[in-house]
C-alpha atoms as a PDB file:
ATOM      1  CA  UNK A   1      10.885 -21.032  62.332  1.00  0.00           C
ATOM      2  CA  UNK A   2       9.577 -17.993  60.292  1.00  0.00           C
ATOM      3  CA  UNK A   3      10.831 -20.302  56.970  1.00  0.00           C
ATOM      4  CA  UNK A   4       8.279 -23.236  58.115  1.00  0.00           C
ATOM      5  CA  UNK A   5       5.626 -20.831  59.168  1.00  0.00           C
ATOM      6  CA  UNK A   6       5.988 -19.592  55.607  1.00  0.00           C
ATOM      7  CA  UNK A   7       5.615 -22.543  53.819  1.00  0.00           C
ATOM      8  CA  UNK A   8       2.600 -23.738  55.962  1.00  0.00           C
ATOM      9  CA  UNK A   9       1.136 -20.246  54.669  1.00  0.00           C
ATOM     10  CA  UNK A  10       1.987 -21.357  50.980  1.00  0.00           C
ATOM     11  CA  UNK A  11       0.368 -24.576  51.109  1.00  0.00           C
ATOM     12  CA  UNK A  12      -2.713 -23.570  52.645  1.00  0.00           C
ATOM     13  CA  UNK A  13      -2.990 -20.612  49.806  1.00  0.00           C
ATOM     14  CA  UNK A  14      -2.223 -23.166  46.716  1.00  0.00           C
ATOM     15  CA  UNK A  15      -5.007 -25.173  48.440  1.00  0.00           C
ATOM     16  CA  UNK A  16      -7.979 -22.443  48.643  1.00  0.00           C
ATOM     17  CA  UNK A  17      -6.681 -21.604  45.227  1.00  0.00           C
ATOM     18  CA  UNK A  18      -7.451 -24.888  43.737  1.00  0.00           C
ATOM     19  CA  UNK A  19     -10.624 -25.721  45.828  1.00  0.00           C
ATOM     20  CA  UNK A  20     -11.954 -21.391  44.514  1.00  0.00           C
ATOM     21  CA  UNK A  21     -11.607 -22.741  40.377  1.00  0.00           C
ATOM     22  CA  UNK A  22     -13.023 -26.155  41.028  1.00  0.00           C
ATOM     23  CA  UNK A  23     -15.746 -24.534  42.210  1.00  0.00           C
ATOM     24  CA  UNK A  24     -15.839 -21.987  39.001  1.00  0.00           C
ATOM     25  CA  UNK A  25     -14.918 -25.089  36.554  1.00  0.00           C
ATOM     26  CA  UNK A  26     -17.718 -26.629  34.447  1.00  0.00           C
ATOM     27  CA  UNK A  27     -18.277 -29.934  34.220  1.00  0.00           C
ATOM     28  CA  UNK A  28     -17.173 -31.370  30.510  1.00  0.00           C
ATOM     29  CA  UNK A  29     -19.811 -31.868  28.347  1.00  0.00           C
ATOM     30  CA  UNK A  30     -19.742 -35.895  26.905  1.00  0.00           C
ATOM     31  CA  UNK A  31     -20.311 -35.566  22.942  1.00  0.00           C
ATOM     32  CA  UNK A  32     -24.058 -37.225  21.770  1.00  0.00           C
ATOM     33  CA  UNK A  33     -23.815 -39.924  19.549  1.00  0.00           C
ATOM     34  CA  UNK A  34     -26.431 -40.208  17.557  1.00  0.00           C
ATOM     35  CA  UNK A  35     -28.185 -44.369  17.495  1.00  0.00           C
ATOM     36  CA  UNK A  36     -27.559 -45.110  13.428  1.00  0.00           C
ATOM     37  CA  UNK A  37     -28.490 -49.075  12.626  1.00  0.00           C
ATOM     38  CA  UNK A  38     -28.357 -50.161   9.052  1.00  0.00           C
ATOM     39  CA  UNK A  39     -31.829 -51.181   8.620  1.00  0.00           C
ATOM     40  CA  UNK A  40     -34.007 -49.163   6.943  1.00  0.00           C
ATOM     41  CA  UNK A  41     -38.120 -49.547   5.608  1.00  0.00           C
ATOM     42  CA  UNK A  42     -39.297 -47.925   2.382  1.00  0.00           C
ATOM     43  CA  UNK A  43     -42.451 -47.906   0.723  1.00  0.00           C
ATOM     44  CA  UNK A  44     -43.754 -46.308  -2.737  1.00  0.00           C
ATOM     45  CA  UNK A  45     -45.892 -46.936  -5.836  1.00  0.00           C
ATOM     46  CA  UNK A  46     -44.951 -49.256  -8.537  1.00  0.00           C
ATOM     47  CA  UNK A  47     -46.191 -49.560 -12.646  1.00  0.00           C
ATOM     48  CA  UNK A  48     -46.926 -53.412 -13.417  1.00  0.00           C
ATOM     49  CA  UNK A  49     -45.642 -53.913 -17.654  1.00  0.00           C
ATOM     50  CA  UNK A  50     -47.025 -57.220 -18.441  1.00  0.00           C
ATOM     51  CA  UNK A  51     -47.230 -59.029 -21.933  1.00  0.00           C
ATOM     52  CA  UNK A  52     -48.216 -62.491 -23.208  1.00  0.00           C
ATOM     53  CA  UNK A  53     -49.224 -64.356 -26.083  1.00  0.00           C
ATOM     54  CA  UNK A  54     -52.645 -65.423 -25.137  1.00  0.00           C
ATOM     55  CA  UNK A  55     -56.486 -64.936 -25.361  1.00  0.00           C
ATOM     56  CA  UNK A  56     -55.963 -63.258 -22.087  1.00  0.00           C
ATOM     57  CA  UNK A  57     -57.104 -59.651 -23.408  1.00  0.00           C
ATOM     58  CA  UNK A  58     -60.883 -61.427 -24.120  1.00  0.00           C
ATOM     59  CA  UNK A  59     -59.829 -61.853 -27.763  1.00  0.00           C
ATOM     60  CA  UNK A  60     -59.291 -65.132 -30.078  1.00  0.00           C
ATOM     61  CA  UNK A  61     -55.770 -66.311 -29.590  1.00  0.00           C
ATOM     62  CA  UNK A  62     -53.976 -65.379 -32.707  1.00  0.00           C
ATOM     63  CA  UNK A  63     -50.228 -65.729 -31.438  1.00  0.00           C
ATOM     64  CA  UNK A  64     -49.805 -61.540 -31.507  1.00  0.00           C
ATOM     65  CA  UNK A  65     -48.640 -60.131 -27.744  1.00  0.00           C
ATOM     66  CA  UNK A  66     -51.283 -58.437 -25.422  1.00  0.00           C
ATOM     67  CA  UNK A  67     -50.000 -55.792 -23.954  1.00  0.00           C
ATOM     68  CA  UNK A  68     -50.540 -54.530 -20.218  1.00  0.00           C
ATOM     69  CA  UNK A  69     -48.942 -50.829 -19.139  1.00  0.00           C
ATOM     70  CA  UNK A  70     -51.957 -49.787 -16.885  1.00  0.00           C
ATOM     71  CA  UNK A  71     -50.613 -51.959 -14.036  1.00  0.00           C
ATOM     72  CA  UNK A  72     -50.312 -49.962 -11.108  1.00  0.00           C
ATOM     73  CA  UNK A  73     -50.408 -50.780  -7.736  1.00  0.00           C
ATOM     74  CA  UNK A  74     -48.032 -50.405  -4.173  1.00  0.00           C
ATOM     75  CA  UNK A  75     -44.335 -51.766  -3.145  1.00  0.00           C
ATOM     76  CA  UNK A  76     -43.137 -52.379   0.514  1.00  0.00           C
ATOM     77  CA  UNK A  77     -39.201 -52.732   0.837  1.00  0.00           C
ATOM     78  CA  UNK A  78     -37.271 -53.912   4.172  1.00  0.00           C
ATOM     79  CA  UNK A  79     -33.171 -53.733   4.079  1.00  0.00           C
ATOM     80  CA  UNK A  80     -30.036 -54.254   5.763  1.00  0.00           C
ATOM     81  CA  UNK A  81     -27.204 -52.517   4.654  1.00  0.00           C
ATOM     82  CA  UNK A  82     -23.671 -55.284   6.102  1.00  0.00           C
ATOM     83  CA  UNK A  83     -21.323 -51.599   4.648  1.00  0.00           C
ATOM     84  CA  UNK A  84     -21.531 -48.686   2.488  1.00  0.00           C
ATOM     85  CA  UNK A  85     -21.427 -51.173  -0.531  1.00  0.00           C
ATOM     86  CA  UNK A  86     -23.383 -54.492  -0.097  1.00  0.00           C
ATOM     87  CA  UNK A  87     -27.120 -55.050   1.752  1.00  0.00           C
ATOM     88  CA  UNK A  88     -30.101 -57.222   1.019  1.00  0.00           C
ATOM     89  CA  UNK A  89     -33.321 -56.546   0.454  1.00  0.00           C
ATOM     90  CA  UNK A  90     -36.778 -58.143   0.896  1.00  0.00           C
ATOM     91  CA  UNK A  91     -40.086 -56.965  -1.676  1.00  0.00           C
ATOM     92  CA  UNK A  92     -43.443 -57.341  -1.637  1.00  0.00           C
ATOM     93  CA  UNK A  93     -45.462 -55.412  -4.377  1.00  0.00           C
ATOM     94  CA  UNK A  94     -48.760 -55.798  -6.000  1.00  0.00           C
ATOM     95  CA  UNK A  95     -50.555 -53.897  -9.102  1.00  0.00           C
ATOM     96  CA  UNK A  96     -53.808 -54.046  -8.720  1.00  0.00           C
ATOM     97  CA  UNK A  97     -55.321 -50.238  -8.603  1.00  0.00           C
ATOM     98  CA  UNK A  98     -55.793 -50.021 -12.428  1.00  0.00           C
ATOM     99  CA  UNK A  99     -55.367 -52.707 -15.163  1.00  0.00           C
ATOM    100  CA  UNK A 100     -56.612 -53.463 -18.585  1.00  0.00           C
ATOM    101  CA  UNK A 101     -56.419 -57.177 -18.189  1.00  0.00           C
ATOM    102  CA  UNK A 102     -53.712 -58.103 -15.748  1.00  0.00           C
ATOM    103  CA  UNK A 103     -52.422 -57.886 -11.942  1.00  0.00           C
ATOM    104  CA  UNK A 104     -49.104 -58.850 -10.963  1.00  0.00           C
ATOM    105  CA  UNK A 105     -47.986 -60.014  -7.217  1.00  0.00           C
ATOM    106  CA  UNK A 106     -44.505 -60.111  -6.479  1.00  0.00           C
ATOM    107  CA  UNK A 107     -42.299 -61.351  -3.678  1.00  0.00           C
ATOM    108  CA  UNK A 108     -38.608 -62.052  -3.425  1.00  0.00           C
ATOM    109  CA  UNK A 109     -35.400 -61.489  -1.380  1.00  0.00           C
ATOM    110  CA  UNK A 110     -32.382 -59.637  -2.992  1.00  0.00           C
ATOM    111  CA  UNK A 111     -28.502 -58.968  -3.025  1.00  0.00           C
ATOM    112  CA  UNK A 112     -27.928 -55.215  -3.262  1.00  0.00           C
ATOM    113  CA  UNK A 113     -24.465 -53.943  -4.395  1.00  0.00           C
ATOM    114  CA  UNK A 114     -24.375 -50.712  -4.281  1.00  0.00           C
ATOM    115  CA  UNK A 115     -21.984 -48.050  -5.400  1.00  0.00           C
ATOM    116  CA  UNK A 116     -21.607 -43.967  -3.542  1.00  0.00           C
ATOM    117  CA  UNK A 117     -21.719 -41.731  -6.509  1.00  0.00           C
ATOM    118  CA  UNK A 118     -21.831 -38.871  -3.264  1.00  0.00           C
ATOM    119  CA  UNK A 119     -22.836 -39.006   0.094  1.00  0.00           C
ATOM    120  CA  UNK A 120     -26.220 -37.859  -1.102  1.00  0.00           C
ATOM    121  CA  UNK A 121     -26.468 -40.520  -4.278  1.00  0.00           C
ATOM    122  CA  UNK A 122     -25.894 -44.283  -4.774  1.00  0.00           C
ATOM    123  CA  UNK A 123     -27.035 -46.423  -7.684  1.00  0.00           C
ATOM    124  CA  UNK A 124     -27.834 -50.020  -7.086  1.00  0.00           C
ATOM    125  CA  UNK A 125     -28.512 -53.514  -8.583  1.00  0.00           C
ATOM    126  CA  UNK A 126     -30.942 -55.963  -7.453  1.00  0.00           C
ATOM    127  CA  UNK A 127     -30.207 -59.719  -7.953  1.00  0.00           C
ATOM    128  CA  UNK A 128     -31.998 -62.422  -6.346  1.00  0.00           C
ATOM    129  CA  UNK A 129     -35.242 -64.736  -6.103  1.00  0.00           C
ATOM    130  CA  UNK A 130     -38.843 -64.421  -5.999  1.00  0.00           C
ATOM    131  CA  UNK A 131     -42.632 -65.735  -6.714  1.00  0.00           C
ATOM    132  CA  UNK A 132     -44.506 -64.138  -9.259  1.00  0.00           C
ATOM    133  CA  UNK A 133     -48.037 -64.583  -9.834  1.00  0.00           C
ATOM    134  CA  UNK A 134     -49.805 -63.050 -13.021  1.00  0.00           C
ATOM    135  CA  UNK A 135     -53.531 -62.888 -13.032  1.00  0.00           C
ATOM    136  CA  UNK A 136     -55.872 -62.136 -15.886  1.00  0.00           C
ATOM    137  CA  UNK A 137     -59.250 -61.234 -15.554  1.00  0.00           C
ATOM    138  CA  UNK A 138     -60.523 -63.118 -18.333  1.00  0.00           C
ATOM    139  CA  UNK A 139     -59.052 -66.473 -16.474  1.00  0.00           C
ATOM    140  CA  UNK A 140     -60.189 -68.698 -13.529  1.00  0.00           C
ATOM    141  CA  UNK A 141     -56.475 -69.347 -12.786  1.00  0.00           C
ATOM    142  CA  UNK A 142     -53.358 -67.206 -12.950  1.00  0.00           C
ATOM    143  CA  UNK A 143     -51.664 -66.598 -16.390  1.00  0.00           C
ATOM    144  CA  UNK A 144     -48.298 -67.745 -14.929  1.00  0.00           C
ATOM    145  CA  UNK A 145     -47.335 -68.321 -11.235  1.00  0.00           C
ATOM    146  CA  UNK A 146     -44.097 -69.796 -10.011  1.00  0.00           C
ATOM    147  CA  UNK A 147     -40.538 -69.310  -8.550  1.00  0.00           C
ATOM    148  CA  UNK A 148     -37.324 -68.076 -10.506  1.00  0.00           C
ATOM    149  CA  UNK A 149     -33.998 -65.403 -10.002  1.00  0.00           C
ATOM    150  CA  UNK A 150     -34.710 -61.894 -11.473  1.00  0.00           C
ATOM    151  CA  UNK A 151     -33.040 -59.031 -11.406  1.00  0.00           C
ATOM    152  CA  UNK A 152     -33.243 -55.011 -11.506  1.00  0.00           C
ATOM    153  CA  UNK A 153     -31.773 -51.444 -10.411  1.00  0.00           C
ATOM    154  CA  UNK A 154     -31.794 -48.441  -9.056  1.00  0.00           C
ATOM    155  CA  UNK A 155     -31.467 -44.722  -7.500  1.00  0.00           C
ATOM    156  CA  UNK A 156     -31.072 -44.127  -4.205  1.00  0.00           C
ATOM    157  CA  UNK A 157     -31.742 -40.415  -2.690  1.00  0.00           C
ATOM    158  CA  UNK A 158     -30.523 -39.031   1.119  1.00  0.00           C
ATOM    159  CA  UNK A 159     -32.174 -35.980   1.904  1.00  0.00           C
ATOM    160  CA  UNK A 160     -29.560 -35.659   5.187  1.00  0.00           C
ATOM    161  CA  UNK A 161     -26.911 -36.439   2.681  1.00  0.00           C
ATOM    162  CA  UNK A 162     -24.186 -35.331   5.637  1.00  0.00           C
ATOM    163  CA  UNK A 163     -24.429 -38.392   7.607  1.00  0.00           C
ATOM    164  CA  UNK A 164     -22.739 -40.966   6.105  1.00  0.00           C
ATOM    165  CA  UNK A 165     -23.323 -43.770   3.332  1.00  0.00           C
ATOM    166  CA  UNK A 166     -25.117 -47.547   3.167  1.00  0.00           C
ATOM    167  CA  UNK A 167     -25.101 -48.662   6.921  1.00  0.00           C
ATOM    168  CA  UNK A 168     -24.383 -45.271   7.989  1.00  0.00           C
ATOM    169  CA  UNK A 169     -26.983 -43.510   6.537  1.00  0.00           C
ATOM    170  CA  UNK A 170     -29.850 -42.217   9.080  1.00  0.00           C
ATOM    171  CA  UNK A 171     -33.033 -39.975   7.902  1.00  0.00           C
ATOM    172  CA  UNK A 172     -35.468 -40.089   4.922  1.00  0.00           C
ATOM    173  CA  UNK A 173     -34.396 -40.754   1.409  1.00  0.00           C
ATOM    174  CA  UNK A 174     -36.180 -41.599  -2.242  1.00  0.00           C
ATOM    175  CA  UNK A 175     -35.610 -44.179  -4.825  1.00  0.00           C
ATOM    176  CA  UNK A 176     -36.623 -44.949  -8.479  1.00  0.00           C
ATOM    177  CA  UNK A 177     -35.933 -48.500  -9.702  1.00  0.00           C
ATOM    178  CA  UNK A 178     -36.655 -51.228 -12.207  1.00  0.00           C
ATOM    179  CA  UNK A 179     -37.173 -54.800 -11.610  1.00  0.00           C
ATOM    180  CA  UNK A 180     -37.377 -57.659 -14.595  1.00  0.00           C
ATOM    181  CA  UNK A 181     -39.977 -60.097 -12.516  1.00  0.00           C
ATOM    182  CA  UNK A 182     -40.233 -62.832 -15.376  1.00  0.00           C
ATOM    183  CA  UNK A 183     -39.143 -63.383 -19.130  1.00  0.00           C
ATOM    184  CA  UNK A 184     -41.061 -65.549 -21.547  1.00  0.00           C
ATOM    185  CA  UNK A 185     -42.282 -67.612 -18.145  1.00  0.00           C
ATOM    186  CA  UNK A 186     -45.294 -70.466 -19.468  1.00  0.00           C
ATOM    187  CA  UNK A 187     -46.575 -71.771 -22.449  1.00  0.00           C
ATOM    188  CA  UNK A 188     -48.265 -68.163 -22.698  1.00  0.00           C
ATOM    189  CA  UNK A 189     -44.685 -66.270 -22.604  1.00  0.00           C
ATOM    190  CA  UNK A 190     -45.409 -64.483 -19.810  1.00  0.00           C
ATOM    191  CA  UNK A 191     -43.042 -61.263 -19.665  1.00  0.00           C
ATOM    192  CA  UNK A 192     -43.659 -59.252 -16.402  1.00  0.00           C
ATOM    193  CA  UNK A 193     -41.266 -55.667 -15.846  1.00  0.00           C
ATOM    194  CA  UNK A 194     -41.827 -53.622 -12.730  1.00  0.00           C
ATOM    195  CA  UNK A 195     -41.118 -50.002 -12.567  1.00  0.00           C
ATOM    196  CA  UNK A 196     -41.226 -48.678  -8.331  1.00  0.00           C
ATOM    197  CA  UNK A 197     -40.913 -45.222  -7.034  1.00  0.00           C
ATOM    198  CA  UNK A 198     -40.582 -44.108  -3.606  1.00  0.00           C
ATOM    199  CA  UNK A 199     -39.473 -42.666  -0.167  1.00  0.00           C
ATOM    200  CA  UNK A 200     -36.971 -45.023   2.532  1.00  0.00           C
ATOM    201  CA  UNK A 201     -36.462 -44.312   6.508  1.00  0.00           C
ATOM    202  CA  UNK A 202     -32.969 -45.250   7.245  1.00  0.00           C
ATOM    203  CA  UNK A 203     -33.164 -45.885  11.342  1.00  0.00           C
END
């Protein structure tokens, strides 16, 4: 008798036991995960280089090359990074703000490979197709418009360079590039280089 009575008393003692630290016990904390997509937005200034071999510079045409570095003017990039080494890209610039004789639109849609120097650092290469349209302002109509591949590349810079790389990447960055818009395009020889700096959101 006094060996059950015991055990009841046991029981009931391992029970207020248990129900005293659930009571004390904190609930676990679930870890935040931060919401990274591989999209990301950028925007920036660009320097238009154009050249030709025309009367487009309000002189006689002689054959020698006019020469256009005051070309500058704004660049809007959109992106989507498939891993830490491939994305595309889609660009839409235009040098306008100051010229001598020439503004330059651009539009196109590129392949970006990309290679992780660091997690803060990646250098890129721009490959793919675009319009280009070249106006002078000593012509009615543009000095060369029309579709073709070009090609370019870059720096990439992430200021929260602790959160991963390409399609990982979350925060603001910057980026200096070069893009070779068109070569010897028209009967005028249109050349058109494009020289972008800027700052990216990676979402």
């Amino acid at each position: 008798m006094w060996k059950k009575t015991l055990a009841v008393l046991a029981s009931s003692l391992v029970m207020t036991l248990s129900v005293q630290a659930g009571k004390n016990a904190e609930p676990a904390q679930s870890p935040v995960i931060p919401v990274v997509t591989p999209f990301y937005i950028g925007i920036g200034g660009v320097i238009g280089m154009v050249s030709s071999e025309c009367a487009c510079a309000g002189k006689a045409a002689t054959g020698e090359r006019k020469y256009d570095t005051t070309n500058f003017g704004g660049i809007l990039r959109v992106g989507y990074d498939f891993n830490p080494y491939f994305g595309i890209e889609a660009r839409f610039l235009r040098s306008q703000l100051s010229k001598n004789f020439a503004t330059t639109t651009h539009y196109g849609l590129y392949a970006k490979p990309q290679i992780h120097i660091s997690d803060a650092v990646n250098v890129y290469a721009l490959i793919g197709y675009g319009h280009t349209k070249v106006d002078c302002k000593y012509k009615s109509k543009p000095l060369y418009e029309g579709n073709g591949w070009n090609f370019g590349g870059g720096v990439e810079y992430d200021f929260a360079s602790h959160d991963g790389q390409g399609d990982t990447e979350q925060g603001w960055g910057a980026f200096v590039d070069y893009q070779n818009t068109l070569r010897d395009a028209g009967s005028s020889k249109v050349r058109s280089n494009i020289i972008s700096a800027g700052i990216t959101y990676d979402f």
